[in-house]
C-alpha atoms as a PDB file:
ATOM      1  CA  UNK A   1     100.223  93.652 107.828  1.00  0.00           C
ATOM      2  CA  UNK A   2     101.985  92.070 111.005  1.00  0.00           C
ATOM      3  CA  UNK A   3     105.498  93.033 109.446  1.00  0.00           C
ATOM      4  CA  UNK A   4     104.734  96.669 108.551  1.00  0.00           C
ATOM      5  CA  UNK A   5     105.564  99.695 110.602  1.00  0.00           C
ATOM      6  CA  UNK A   6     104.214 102.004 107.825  1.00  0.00           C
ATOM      7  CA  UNK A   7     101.022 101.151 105.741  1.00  0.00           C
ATOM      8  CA  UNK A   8     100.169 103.993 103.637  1.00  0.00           C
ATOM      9  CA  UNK A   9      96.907 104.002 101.247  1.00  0.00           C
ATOM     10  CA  UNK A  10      96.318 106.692  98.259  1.00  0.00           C
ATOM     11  CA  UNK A  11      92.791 107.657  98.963  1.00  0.00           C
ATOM     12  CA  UNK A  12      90.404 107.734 102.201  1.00  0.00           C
ATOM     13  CA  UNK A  13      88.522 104.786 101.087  1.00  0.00           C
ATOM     14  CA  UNK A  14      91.287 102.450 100.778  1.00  0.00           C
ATOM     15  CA  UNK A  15      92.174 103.472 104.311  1.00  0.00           C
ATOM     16  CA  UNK A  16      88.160 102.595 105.694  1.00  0.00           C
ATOM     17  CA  UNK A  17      88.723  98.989 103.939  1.00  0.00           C
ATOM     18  CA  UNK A  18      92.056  99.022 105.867  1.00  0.00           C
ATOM     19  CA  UNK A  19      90.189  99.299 108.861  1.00  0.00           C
ATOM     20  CA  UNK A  20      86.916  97.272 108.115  1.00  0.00           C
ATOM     21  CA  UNK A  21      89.159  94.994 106.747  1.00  0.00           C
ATOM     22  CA  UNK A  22      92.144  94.336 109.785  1.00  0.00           C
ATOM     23  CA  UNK A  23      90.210  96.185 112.466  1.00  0.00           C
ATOM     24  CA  UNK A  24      92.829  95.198 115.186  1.00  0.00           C
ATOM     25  CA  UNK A  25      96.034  94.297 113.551  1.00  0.00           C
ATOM     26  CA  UNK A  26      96.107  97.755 112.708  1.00  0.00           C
ATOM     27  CA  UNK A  27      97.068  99.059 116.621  1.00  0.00           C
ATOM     28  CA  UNK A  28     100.323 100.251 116.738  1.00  0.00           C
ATOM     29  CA  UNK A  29     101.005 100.981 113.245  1.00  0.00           C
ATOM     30  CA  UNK A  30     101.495 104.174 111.557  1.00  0.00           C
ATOM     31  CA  UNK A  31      98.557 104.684 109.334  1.00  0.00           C
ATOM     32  CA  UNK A  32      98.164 107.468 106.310  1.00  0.00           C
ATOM     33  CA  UNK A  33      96.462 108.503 103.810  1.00  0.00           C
ATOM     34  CA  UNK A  34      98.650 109.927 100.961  1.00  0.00           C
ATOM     35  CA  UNK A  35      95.713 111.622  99.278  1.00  0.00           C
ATOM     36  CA  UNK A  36      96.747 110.788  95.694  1.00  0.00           C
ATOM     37  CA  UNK A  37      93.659 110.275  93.533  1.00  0.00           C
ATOM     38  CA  UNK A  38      93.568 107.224  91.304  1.00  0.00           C
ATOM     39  CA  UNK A  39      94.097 108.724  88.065  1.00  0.00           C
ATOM     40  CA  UNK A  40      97.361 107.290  87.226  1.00  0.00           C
ATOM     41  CA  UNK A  41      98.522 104.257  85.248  1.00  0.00           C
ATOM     42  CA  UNK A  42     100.420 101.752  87.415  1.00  0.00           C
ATOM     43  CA  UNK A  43     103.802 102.909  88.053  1.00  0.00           C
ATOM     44  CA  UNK A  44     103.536 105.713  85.927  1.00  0.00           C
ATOM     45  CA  UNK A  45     106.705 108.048  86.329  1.00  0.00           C
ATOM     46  CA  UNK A  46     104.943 110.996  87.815  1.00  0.00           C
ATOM     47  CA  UNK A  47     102.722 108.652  90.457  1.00  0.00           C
ATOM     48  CA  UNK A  48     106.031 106.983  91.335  1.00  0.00           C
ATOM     49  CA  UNK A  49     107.373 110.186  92.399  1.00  0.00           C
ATOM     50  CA  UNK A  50     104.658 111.975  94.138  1.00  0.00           C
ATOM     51  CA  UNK A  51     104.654 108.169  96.444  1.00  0.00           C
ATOM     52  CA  UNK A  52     107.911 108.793  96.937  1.00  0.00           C
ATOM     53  CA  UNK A  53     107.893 112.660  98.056  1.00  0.00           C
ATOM     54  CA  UNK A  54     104.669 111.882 100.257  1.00  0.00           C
ATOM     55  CA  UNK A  55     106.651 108.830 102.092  1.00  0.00           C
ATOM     56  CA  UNK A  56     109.785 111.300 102.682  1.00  0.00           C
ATOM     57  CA  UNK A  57     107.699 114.099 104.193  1.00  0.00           C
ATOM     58  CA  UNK A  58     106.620 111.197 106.842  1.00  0.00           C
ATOM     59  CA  UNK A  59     109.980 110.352 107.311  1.00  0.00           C
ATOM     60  CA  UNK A  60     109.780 107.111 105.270  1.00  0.00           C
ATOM     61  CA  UNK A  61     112.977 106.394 102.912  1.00  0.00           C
ATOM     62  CA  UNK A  62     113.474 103.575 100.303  1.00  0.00           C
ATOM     63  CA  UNK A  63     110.176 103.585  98.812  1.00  0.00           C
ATOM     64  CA  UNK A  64     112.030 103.425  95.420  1.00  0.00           C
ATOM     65  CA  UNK A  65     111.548  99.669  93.582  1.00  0.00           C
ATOM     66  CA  UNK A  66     114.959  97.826  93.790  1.00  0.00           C
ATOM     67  CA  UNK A  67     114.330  95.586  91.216  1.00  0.00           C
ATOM     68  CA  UNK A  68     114.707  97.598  87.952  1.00  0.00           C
ATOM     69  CA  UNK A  69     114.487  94.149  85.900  1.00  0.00           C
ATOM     70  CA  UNK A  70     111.534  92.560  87.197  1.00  0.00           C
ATOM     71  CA  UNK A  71     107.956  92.763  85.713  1.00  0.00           C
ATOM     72  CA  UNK A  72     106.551  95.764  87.112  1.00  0.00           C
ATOM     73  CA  UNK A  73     103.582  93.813  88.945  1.00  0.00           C
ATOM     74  CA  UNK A  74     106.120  91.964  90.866  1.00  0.00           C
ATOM     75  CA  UNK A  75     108.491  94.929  91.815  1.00  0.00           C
ATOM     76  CA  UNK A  76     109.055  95.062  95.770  1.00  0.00           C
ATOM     77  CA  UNK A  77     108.938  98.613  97.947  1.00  0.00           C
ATOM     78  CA  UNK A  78     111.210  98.032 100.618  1.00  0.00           C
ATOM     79  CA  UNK A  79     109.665 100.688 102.969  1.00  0.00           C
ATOM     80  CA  UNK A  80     111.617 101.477 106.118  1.00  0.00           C
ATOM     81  CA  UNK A  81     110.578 104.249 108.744  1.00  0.00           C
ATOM     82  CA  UNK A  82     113.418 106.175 109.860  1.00  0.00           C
ATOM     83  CA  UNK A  83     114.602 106.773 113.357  1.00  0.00           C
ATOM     84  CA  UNK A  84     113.233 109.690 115.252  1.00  0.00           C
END
């Protein structure tokens, strides 16, 4: 959590355990709730796009995996806000 700028959740409840969770480590990021109900399969083409047009609305690019070849479990999302 120290290292992100962005920390998005899918649903309102993951965000609440975000909070119970890191309480202050939280201040000074940019928090939000994507409001994508949990009724995909992991990394299931559709999900991965609705992420990814969610993050760009908030002005977040590169939220696509990078590593094609890797198991999908251990795929990174490089996440980086961009410049106002």
């Amino acid at each position: 959590m120290l290292w992100a700028d962005v920390i998005a959740v899918m649903e309102e409840r993951q965000f609440e355990r975000l909070k119970q969770r890191f309480g202050m480590s939280l201040k000074g990021k940019k928090l939000t709730c994507l409001d994508i109900s949990d009724s995909y399969e992991f990394m299931e083409p559709v999900l991965v796009a609705l992420i990814g047009q969610r993050l760009h609305r908030l002005g977040v690019r590169n939220a696509i995996p990078q590593n094609e070849k890797a198991p999908a479990r251990a795929r990174a999302f490089p996440i980086h806000a961009t410049e106002p």
